[in-house]
N, C-alpha and C. Protein backbone atom coordinates (compact mmCIF):
# COMPACT_ATOMS: atom_id res chain seq x y z
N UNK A 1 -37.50 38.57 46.51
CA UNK A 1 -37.61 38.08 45.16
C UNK A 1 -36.35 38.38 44.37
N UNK A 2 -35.49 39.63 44.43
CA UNK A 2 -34.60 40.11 43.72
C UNK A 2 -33.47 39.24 44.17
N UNK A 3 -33.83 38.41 45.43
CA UNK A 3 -32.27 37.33 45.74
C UNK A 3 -32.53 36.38 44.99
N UNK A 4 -33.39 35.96 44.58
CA UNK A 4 -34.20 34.28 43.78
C UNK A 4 -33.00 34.73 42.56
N UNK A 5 -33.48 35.60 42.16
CA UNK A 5 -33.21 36.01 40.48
C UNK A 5 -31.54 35.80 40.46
N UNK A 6 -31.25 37.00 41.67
CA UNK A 6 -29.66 37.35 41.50
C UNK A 6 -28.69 35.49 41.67
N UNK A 7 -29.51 34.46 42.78
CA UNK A 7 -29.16 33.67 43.29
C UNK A 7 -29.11 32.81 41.83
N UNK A 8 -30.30 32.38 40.68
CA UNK A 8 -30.67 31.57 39.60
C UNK A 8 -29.14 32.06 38.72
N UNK A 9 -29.46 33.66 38.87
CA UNK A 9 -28.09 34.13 37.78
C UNK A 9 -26.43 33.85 38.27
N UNK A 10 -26.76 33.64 39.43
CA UNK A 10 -25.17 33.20 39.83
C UNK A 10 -25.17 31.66 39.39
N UNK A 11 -26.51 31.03 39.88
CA UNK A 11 -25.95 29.49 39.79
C UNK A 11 -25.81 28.90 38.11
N UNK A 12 -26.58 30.00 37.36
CA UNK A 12 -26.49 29.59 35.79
C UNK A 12 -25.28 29.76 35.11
N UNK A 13 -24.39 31.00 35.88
CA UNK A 13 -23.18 31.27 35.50
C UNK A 13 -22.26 30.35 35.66
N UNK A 14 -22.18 29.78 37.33
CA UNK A 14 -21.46 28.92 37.22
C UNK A 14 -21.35 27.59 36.73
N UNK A 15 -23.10 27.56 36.39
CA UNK A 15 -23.42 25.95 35.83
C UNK A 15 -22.72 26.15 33.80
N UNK A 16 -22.72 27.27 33.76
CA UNK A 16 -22.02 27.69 31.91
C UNK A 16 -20.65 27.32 32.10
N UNK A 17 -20.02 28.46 33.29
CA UNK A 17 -18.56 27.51 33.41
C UNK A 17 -18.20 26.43 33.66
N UNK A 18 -18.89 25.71 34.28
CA UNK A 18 -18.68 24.11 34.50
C UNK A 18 -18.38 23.55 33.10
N UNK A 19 -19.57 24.21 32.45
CA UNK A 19 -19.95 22.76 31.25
C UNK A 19 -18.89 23.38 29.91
N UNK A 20 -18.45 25.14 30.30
CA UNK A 20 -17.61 24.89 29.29
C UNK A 20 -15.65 24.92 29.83
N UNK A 21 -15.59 24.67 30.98
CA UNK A 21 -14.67 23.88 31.40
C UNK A 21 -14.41 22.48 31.18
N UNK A 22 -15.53 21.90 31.08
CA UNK A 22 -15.51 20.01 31.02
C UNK A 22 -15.39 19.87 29.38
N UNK A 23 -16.04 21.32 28.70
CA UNK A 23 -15.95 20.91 27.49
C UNK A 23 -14.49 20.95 26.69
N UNK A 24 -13.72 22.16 27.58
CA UNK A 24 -12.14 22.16 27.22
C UNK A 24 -11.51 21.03 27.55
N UNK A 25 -11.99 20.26 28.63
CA UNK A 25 -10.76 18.89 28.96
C UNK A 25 -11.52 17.95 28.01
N UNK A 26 -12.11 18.00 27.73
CA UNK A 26 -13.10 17.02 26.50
C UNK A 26 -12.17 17.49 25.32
N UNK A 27 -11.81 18.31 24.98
CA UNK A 27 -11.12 18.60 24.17
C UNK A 27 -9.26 18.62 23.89
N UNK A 28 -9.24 18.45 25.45
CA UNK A 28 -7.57 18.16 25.58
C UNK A 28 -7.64 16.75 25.61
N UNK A 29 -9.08 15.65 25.70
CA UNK A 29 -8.35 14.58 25.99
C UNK A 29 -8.40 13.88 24.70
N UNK A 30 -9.15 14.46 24.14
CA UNK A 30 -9.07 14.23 22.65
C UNK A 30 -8.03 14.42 21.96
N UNK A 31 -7.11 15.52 21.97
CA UNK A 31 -6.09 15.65 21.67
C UNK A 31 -4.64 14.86 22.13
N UNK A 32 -4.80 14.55 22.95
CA UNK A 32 -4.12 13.78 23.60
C UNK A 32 -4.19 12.55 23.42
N UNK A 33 -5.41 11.87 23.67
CA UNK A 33 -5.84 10.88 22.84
C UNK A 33 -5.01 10.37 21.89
N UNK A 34 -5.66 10.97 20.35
CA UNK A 34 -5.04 11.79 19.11
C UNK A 34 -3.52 11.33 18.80
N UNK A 35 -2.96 12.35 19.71
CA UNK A 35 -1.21 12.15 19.74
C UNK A 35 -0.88 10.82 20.02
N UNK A 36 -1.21 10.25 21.26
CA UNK A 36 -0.75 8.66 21.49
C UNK A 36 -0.86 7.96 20.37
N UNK A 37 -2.30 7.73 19.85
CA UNK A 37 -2.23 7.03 18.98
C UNK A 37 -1.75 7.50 17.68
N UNK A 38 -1.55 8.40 17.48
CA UNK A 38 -0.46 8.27 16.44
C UNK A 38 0.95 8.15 16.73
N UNK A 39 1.33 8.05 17.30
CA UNK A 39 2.54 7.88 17.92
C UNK A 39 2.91 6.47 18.06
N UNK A 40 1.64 5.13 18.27
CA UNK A 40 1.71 3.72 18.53
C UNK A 40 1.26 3.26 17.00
N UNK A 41 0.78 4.08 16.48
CA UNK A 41 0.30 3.75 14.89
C UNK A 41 1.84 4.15 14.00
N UNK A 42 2.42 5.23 14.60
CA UNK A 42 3.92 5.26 13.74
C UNK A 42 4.97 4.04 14.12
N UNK A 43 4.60 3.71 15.13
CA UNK A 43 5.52 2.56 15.91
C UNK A 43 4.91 1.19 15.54
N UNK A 44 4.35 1.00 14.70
CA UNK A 44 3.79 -0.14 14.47
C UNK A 44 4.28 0.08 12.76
N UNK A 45 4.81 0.55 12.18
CA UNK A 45 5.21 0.88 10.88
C UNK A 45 4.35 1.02 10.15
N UNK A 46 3.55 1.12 9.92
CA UNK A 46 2.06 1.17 9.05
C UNK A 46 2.40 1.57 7.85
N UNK A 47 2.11 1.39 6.46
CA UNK A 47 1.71 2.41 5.61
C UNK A 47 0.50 3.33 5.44
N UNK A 48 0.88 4.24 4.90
CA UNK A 48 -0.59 5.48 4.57
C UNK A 48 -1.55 4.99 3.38
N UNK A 49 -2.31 4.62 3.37
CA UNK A 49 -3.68 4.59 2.48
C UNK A 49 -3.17 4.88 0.87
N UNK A 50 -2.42 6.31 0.79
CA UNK A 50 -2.17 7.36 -0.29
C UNK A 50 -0.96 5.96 -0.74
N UNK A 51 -0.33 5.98 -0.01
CA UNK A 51 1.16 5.08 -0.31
C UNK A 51 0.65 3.57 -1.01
N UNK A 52 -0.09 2.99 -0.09
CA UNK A 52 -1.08 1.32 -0.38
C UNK A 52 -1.64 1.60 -2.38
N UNK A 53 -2.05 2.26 -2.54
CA UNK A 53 -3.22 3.08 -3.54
C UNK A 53 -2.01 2.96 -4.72
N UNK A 54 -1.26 4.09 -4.11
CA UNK A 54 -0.20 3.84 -5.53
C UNK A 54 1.12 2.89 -5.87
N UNK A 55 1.19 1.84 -4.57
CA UNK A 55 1.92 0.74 -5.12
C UNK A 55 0.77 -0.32 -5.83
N UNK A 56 -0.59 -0.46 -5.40
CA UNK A 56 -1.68 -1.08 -6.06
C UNK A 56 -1.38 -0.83 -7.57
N UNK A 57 -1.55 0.30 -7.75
CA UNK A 57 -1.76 0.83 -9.12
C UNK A 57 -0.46 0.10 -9.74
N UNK A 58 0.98 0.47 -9.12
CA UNK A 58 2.02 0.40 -10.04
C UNK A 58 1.96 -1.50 -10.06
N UNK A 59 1.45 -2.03 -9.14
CA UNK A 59 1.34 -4.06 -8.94
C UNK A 59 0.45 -3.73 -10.01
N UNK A 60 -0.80 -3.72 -10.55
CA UNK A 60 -1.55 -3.98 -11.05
C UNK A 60 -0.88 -3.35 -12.73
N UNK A 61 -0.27 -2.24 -13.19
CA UNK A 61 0.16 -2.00 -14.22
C UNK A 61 1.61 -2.82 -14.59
N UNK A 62 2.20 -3.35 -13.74
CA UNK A 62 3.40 -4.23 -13.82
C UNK A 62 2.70 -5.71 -14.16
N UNK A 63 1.70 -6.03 -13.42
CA UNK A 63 1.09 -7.27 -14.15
C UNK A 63 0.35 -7.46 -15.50
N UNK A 64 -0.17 -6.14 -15.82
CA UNK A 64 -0.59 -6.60 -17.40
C UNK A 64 0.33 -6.13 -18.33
N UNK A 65 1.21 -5.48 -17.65
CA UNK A 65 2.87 -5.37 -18.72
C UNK A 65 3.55 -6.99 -18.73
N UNK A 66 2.88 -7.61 -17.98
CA UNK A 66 3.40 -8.91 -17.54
C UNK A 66 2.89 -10.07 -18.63
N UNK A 67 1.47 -9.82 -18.14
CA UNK A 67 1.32 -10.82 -19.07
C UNK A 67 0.93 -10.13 -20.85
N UNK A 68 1.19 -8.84 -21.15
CA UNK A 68 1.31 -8.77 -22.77
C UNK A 68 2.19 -9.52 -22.99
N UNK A 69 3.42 -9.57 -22.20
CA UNK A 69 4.70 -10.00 -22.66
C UNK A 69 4.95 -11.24 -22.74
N UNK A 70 4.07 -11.95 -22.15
CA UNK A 70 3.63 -13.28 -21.98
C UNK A 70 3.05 -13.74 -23.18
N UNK A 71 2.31 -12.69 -23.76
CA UNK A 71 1.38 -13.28 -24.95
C UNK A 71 2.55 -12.96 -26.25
N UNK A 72 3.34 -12.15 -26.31
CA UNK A 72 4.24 -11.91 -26.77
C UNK A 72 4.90 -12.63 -27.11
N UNK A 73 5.28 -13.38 -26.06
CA UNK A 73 6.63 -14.38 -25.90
C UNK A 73 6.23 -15.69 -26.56
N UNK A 74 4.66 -15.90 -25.91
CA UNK A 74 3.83 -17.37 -26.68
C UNK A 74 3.79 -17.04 -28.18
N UNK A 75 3.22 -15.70 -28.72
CA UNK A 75 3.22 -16.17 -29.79
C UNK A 75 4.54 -16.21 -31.27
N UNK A 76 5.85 -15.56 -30.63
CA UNK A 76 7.11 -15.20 -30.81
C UNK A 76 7.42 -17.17 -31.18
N UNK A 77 7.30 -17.71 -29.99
CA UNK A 77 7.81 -18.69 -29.53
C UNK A 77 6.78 -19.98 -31.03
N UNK A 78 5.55 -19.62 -30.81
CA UNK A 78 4.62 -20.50 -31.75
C UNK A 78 5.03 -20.06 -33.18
N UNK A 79 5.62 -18.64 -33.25
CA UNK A 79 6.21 -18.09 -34.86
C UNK A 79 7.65 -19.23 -35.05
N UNK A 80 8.29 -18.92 -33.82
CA UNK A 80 9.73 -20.11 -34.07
C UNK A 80 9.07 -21.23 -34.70
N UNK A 81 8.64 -21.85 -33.72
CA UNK A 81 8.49 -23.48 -33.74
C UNK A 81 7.77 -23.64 -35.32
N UNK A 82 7.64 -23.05 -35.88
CA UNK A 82 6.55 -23.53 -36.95
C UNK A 82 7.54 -22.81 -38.14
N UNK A 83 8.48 -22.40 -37.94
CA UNK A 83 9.29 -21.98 -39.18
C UNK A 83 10.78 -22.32 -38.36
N UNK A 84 10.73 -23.27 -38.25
CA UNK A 84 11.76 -23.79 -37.56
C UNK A 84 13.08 -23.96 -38.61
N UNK A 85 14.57 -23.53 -38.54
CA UNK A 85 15.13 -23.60 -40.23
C UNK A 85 15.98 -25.05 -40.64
N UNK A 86 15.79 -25.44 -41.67
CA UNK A 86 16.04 -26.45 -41.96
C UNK A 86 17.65 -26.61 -41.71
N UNK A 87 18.48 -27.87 -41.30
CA UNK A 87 19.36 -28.15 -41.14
C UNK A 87 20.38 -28.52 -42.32
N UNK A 88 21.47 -27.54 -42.13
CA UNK A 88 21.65 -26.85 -43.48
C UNK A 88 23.21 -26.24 -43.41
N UNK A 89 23.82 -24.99 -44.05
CA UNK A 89 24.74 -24.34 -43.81
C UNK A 89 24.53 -23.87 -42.10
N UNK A 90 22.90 -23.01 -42.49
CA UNK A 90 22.56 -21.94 -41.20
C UNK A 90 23.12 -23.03 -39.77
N UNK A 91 22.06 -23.87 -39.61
CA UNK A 91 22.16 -25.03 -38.24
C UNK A 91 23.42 -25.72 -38.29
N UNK A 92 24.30 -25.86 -39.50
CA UNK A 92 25.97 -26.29 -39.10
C UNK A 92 27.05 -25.35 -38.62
N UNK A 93 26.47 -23.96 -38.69
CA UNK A 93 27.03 -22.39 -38.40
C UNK A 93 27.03 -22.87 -36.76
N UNK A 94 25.84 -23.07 -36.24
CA UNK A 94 26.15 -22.88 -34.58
C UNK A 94 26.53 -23.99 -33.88
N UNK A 95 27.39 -23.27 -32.87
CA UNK A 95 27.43 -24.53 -31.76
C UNK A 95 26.70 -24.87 -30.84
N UNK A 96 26.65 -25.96 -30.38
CA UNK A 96 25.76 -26.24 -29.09
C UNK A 96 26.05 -25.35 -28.04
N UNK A 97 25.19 -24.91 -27.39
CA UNK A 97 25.77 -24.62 -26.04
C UNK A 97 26.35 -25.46 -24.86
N UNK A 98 27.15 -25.39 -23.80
CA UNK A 98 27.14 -26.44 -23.35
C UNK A 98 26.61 -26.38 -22.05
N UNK A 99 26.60 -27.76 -21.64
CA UNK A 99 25.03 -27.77 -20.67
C UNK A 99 25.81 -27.31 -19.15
N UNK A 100 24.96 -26.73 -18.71
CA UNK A 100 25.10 -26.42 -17.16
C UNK A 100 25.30 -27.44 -15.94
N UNK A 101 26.29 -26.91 -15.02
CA UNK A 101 26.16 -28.21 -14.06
C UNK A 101 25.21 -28.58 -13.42
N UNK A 102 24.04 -27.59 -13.29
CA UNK A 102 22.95 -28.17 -12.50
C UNK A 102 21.79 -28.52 -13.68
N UNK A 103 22.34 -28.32 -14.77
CA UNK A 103 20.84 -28.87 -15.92
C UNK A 103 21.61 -30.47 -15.97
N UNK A 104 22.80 -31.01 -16.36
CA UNK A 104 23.17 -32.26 -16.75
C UNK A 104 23.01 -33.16 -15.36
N UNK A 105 22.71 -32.51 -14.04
CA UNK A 105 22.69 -33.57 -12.79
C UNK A 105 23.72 -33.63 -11.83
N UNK A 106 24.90 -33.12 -12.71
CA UNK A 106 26.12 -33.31 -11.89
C UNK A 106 26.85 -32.74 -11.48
N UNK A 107 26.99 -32.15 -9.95
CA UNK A 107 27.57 -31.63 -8.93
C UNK A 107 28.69 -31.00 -9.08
């Protein structure tokens, strides 16, 4: 009877090391794993999440700086047109500008 026991306690021992042997290469291949792919994820140029997040932010605060300036400009532009100055000393003061070669057509 005392061989049953001694025989169960050897084979349980070695059945513990087995499983925590398989559990260390379970754990190197994970790591390993791990490394490759980051290594084919750096080689693929990726950006980081953190990086994506705060050019979002700065696109999204550059566009409603965008369009205030837009509303700005419309209503700047609707202040001109409607106090437009009469032709006079002021409007005989300036000169025309003169036109560009690609605004008049010609090469």
């Amino acid at each position: 009877m005392q061989t049953q026991n001694r025989f169960f306690d050897d084979l349980s021992r070695l059945a513990s090391g087995a499983f925590g042997a398989v559990s260390g290469v379970r754990s190197e291949m994970e790591a390993r794993f791990r490394d490759q792919l980051e290594r084919i994820l750096e080689g693929m140029n990726l950006v980081r999440r953190e990086e994506f997040e705060a050019v979002k932010a700065m696109a999204a605060k550059a566009r409603s700086e965008q369009e205030d300036l837009e509303r700005r400009l419309s209503a700047l532009e609707a202040r001109l047109a409607g106090h437009a100055p009469a032709e006079g000393a002021a409007g005989k003061a300036r000169t025309p500008k003169p036109a560009r070669a690609d605004e008049s057509g010609e090469a």
